[in-house]
Protein backbone atom coordinates (compact mmCIF):
# COMPACT_ATOMS: atom_id res chain seq x y z
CA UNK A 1 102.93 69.90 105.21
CA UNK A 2 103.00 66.83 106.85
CA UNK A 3 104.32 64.88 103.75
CA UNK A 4 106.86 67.47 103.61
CA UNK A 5 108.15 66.94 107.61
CA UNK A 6 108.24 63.45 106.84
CA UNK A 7 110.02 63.38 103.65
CA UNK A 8 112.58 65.79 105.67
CA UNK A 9 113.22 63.42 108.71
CA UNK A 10 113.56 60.56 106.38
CA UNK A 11 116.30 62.26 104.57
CA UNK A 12 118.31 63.48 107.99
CA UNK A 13 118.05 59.82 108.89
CA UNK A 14 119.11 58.17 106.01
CA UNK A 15 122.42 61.09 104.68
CA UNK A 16 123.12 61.13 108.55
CA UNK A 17 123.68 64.87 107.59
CA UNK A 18 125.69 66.57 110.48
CA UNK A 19 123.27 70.00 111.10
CA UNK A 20 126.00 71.59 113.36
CA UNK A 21 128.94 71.75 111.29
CA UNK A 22 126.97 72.72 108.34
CA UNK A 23 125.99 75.47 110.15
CA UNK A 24 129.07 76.46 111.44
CA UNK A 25 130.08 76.50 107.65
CA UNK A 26 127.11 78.64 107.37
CA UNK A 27 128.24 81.21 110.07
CA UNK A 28 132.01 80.70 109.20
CA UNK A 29 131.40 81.79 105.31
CA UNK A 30 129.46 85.00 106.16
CA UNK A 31 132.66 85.64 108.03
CA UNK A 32 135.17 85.55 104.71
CA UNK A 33 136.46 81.91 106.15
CA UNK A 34 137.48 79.70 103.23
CA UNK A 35 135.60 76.45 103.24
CA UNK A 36 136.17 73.89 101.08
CA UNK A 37 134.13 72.37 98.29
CA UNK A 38 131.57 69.75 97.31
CA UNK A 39 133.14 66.14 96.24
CA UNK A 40 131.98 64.92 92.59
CA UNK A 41 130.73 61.81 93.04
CA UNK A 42 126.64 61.69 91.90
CA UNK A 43 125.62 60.16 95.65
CA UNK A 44 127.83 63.07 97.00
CA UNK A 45 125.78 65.54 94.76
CA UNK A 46 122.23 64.10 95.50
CA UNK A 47 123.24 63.92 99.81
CA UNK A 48 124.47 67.57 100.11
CA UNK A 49 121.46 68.93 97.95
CA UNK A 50 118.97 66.46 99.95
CA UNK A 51 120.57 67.79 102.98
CA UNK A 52 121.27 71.71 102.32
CA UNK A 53 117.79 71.64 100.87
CA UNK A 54 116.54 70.23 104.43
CA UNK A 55 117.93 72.96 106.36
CA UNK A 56 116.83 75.38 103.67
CA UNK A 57 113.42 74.01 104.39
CA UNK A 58 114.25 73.87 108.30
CA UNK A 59 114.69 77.12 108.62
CA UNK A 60 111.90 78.89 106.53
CA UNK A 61 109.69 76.71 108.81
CA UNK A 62 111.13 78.53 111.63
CA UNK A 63 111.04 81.66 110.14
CA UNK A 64 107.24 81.02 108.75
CA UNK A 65 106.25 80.97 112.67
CA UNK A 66 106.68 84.63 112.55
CA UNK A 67 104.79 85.15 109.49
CA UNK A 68 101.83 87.09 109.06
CA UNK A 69 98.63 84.29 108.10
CA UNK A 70 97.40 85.33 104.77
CA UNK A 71 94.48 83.65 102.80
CA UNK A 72 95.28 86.03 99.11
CA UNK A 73 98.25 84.02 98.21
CA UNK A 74 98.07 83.88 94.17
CA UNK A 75 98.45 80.22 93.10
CA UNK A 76 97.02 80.72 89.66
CA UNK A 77 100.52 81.90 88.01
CA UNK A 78 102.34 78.37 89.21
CA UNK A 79 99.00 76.30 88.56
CA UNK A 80 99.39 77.71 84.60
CA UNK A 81 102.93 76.71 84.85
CA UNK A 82 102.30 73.25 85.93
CA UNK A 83 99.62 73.18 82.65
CA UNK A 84 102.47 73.20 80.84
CA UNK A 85 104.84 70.98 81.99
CA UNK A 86 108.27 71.05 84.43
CA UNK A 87 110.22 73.24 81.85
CA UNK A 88 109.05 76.41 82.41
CA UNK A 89 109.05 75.53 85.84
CA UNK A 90 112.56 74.66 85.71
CA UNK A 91 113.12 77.98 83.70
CA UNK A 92 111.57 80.20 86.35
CA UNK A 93 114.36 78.66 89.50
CA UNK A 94 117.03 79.01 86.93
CA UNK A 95 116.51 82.54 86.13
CA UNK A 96 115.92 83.23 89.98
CA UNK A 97 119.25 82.07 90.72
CA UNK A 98 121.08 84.05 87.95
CA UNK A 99 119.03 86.98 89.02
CA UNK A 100 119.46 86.87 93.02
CA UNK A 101 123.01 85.30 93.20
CA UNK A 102 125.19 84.91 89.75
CA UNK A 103 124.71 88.21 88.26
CA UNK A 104 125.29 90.06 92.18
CA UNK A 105 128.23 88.07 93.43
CA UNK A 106 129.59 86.76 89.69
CA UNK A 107 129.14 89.33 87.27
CA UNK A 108 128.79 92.35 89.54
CA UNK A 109 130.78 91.39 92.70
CA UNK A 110 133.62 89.27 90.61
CA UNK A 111 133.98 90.40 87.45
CA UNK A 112 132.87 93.98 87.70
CA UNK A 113 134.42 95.25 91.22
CA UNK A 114 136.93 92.74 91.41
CA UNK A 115 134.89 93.10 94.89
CA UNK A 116 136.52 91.54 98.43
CA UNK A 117 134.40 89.20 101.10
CA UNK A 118 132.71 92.63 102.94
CA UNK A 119 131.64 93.93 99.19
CA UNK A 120 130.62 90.44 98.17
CA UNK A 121 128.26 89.77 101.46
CA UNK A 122 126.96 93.22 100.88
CA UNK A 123 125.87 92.48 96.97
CA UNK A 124 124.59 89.25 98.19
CA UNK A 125 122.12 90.95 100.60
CA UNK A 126 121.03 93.39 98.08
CA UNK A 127 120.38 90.58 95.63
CA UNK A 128 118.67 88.59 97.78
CA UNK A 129 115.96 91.41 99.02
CA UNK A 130 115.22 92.31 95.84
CA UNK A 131 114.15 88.02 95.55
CA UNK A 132 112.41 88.69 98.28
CA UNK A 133 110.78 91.36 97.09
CA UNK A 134 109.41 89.67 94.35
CA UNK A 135 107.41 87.49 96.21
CA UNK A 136 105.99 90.38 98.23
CA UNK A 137 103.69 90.15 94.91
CA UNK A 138 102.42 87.29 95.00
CA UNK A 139 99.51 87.91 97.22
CA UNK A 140 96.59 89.31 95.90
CA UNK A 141 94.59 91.52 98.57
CA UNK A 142 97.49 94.75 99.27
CA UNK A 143 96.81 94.07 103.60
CA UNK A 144 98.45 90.86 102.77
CA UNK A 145 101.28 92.47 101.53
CA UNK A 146 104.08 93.24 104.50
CA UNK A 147 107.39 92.82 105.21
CA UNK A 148 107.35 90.12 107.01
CA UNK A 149 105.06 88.21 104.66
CA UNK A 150 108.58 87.36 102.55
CA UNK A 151 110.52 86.78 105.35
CA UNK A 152 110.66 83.25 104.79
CA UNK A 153 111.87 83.77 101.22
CA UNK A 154 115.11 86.12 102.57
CA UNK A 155 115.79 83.49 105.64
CA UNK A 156 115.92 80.65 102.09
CA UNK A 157 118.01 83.71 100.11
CA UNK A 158 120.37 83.82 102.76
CA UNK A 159 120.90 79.74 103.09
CA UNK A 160 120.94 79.85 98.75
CA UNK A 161 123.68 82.45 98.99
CA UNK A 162 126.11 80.72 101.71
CA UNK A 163 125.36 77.23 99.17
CA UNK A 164 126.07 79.77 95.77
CA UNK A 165 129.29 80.50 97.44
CA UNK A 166 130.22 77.33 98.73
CA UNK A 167 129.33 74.70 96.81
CA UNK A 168 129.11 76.82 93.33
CA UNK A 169 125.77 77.66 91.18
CA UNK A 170 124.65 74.12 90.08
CA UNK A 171 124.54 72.92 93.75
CA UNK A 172 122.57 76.33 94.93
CA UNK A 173 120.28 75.50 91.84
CA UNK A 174 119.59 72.01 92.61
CA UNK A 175 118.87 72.92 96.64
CA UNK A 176 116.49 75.53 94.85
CA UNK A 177 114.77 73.18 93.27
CA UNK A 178 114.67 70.66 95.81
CA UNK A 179 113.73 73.18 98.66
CA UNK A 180 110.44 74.35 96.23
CA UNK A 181 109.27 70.74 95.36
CA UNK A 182 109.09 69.91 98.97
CA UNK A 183 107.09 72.85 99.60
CA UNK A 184 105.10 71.88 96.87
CA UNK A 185 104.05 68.56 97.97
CA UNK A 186 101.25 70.28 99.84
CA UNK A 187 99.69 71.45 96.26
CA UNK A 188 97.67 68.79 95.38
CA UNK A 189 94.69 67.93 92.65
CA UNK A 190 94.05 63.56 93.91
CA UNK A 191 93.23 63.10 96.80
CA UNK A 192 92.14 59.22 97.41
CA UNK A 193 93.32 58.07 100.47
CA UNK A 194 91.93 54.28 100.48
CA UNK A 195 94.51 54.10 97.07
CA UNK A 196 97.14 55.27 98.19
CA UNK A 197 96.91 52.51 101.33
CA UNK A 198 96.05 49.58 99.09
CA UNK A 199 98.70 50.84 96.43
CA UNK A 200 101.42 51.33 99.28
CA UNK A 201 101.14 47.75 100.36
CA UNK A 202 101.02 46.14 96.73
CA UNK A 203 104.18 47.46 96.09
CA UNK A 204 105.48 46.91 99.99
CA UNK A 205 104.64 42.95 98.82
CA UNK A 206 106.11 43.41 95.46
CA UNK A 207 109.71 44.80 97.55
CA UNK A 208 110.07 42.32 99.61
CA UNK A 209 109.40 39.76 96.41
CA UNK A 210 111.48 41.30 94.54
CA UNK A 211 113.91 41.63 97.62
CA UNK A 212 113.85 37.98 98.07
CA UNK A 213 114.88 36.83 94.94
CA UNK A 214 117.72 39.36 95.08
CA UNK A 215 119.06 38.46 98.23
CA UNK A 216 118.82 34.13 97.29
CA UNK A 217 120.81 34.98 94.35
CA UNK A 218 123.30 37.17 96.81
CA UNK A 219 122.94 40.47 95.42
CA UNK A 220 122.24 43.68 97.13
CA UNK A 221 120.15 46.83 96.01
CA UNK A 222 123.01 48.80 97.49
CA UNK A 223 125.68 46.91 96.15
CA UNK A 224 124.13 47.41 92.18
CA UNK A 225 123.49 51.25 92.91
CA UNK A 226 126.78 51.92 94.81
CA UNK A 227 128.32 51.27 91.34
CA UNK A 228 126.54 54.35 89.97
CA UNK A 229 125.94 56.31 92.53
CA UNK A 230 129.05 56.50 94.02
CA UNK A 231 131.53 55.58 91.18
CA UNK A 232 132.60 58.88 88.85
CA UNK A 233 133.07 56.03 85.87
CA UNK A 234 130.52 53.76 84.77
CA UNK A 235 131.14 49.89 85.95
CA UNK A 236 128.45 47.49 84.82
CA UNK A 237 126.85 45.54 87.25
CA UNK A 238 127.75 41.65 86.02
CA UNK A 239 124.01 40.48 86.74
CA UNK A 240 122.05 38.35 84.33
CA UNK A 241 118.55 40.47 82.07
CA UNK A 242 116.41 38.52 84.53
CA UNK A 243 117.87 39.84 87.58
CA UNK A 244 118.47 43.40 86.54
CA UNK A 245 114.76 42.79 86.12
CA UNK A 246 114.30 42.87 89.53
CA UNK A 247 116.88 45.28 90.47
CA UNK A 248 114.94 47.61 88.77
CA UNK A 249 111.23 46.37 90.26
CA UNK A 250 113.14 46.45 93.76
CA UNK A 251 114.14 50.04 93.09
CA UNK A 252 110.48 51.56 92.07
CA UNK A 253 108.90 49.19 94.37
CA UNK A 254 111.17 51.96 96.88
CA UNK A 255 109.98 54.62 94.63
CA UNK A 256 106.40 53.74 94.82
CA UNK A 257 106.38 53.01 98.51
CA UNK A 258 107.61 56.85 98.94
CA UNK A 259 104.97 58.19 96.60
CA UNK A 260 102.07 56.48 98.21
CA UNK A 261 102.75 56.73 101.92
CA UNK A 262 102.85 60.53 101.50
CA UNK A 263 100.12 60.39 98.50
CA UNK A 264 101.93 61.92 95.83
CA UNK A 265 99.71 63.14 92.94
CA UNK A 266 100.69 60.67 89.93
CA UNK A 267 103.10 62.87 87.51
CA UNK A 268 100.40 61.96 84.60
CA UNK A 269 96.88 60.29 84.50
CA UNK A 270 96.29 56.66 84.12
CA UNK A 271 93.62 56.16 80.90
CA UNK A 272 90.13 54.56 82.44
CA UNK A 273 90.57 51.94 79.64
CA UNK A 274 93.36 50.41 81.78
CA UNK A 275 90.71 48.71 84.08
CA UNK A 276 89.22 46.68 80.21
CA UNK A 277 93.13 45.52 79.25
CA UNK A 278 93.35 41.80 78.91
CA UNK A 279 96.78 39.88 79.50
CA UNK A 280 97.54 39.73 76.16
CA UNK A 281 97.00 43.42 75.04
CA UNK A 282 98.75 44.41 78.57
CA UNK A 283 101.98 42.75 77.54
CA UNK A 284 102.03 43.82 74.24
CA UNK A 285 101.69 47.51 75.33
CA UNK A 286 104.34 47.91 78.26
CA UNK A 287 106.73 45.70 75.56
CA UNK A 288 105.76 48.88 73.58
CA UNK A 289 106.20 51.29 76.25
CA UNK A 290 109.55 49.59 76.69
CA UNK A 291 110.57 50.18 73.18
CA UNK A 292 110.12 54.05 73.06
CA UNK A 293 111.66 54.26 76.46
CA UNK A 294 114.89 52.44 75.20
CA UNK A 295 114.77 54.18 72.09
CA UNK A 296 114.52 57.72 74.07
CA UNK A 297 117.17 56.70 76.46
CA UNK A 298 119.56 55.28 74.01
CA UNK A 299 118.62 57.98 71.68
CA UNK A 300 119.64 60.75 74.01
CA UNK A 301 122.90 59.24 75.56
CA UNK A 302 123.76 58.50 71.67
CA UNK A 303 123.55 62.72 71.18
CA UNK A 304 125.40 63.61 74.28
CA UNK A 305 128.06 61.14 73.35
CA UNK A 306 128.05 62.54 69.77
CA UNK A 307 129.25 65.88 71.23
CA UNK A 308 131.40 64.05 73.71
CA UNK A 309 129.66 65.61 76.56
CA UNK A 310 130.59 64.10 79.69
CA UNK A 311 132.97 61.79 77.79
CA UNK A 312 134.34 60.56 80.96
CA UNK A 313 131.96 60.57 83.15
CA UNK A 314 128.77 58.22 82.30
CA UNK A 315 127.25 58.60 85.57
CA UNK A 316 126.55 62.65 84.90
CA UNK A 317 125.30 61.95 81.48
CA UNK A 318 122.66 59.71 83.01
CA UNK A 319 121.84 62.77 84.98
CA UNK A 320 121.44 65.00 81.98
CA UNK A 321 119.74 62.03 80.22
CA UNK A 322 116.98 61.14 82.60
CA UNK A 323 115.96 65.78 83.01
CA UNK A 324 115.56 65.29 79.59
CA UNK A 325 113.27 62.67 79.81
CA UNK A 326 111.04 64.39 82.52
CA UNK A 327 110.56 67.37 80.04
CA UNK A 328 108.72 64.87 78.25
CA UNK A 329 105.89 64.33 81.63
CA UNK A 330 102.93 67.04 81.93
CA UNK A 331 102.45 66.97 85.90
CA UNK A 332 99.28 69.18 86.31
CA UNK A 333 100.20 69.89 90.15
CA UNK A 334 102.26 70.69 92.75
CA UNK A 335 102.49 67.12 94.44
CA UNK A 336 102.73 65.50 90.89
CA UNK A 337 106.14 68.43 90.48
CA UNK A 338 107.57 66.62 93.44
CA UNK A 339 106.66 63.25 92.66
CA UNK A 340 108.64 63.51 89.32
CA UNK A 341 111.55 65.28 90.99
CA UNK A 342 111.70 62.70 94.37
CA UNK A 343 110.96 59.69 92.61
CA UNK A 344 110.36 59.38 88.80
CA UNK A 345 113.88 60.90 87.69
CA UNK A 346 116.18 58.44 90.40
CA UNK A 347 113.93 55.47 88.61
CA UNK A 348 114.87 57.11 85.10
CA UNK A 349 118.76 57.35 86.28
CA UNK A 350 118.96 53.69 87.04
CA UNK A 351 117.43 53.28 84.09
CA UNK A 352 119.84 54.75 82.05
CA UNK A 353 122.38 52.65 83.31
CA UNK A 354 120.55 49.28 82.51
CA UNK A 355 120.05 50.66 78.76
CA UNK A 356 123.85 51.74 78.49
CA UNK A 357 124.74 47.87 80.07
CA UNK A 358 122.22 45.68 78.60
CA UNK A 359 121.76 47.45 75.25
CA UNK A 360 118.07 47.65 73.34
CA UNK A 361 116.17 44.45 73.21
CA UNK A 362 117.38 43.30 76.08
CA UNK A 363 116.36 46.57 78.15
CA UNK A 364 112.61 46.60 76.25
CA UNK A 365 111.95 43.66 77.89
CA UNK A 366 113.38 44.72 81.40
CA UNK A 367 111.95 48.02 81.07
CA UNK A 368 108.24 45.33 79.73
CA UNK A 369 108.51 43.20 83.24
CA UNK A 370 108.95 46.12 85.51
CA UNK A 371 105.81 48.02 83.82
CA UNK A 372 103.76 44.83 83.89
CA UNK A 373 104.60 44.84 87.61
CA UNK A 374 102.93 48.29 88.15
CA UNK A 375 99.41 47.42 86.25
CA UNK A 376 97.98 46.19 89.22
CA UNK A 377 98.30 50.03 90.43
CA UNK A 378 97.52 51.56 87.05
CA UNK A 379 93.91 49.31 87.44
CA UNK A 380 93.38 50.70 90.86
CA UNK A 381 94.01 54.04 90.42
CA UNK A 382 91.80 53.56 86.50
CA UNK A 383 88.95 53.19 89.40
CA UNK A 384 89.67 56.69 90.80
């Protein structure tokens, strides 16, 4: 919970999100005001479902206060889920949203009734108790089970519903998604505490390395990601292999800062053999590593592109491209959920990119120099 409160306040501080006139959006919507929707730019995207899935989170906090304490809550179904990777994990949000929101306000409220706002807020409501209502379930001894045990679930329906409207389905998806992971950060299987100190200020030394050599050579994190990020259209970044190098290292050194200060479970185990790896066998595996991650990457943008999906827009095929990739991780817990979804898939997206600019052999070897960076980490955490 506390990883979760801090991962929150970081966000607010950082998207500089504007709480009040969200939530008169929030009120205003409810009301059958017209509001207007979500820009397409990929930073757009990734700050209004970092910051709709903060007051998602806000709020069931709030609402959790006056929630019954239980101790019969039935984590067995999502630990088999996590067994088995983020798909079916993925599968199970996605079929709650066509469930609670697309099939009441789309198919039933739109393209059944042809149904006005009053109708529309009604159907929403049902929809959304019934999600409720399915978590009412979830707890094991039947004195757990009461009304207000699911109230935080209808106060989240009710936010997922004013975002479904809004901001459209993929948006109220994403916040979904977001919203559980953060929850989720609590569900942990590792719990070493001296790591995750010693790892946090490895890779604090390795930013501001990697930092330094950016900034002498007058290039800016921001600068290289604002071309991504914020551009619809792909524009490649004009920076020598070397020093998209340590673009990259800069970037997961952020990544792995985030992961250790609030102790992330890893998103898959590190082999004890990693502690017996000489120099020469440790380069000649992460230039393997690099291989099958440039062949995956270039691989799957070579498909998309085949079907000219997203055509003309690279930066959402990265997107698409780096999910895929994640299906490929076996997580086996909560924390190790969020860690992929907070951290391992923006590292995948920039990735992307350098493959797309740099091409293969080129991007082995970044992809080599920015694994080699993280062995020190993989040895520590061999020790565990």
């Amino acid at each position: 919970m506390v990883g979760a409160l801090i991962l929150l306040i970081c966000f607010a501080f950082i998207s500089h999100f504007n709480f009040l006139t969200e939530i008169q959006s929030f009120i205003s919507i409810y009301s059958g005001i017209a509001v207007l929707q979500a820009p397409m730019t990929i930073w757009a995207y990734i700050s209004l479902v970092i910051n709709l899935s903060t007051v998602m989170f806000g709020l069931a906090i709030l609402s959790a206060l006056f929630t019954p304490k239980t101790k019969s809550y039935n984590r067995e179904f999502l630990s088999k889920i996590f067994q088995k990777g983020p798909l079916p994990f993925y599968f199970l949000i996605l079929v709650e949203e066509i469930f609670a929101r697309f099939l009441f306000i789309t198919v039933i409220g739109t393209w059944i009734f042809h149904a006005g706002y009053p109708t529309m807020i009604i159907l929403l409501l049902v929809g959304n108790c019934l999600w409720a209502a399915l978590h009412y379930y979830n707890y094991k001894d039947k004195t757990d089970r009461k009304l207000l045990v699911v109230l935080p679930q209808f106060v989240g329906g009710l936010v997922l519903g004013y975002i479904y409207l809004r901001y459209g389905f993929i948006v109220a998806l994403l916040v979904h998604l977001t919203y559980d992971f953060i929850a989720l950060i609590a569900d942990k299987k590792q719990n070493n505490l001296a790591q995750s100190i010693v790892n946090t200020i490895y890779w604090v030394i390795v930013f501001l390395i990697s930092w330094w050599i950016l900034n002498a050579n007058g290039i800016l994190l921001v600068q290289i990601l604002s071309q991504w990020f914020v551009m619809e259209n792909f524009v490649a970044p004009g920076v020598s292999m070397w020093l998209m190098a340590a673009v990259l290292i800069n970037f997961k050194s952020i990544s792995n800062i985030i992961t250790h200060m609030l102790a992330l479970d890893r998103t898959s185990p590190v082999a004890e053999s990693v502690s017996k790896w000489t120099l020469g066998l440790t380069i000649v595996l992460y230039l393997l590593a690099g291989v099958v991650t440039a062949g995956i990457i270039l691989g799957f943008n070579w498909f998309l592109g085949l079907f000219s999906i997203f055509a003309t827009n690279i930066a959402l095929r990265a997107v698409v491209v780096a999910a895929l990739i994640t299906l490929f991780v076996t997580p086996k817990s909560g924390s190790a959920m969020a860690n992929l979804w907070f951290t391992d898939i923006p590292v995948t997206f920039v990735e992307v990119f350098i493959a797309i600019t740099f091409g293969f052999w080129q991007c082995v070897l970044i992809f080599a120099i920015a694994g080699i960076t993280s062995h020190a980490t993989e040895f520590i955490d061999s020790h565990n």
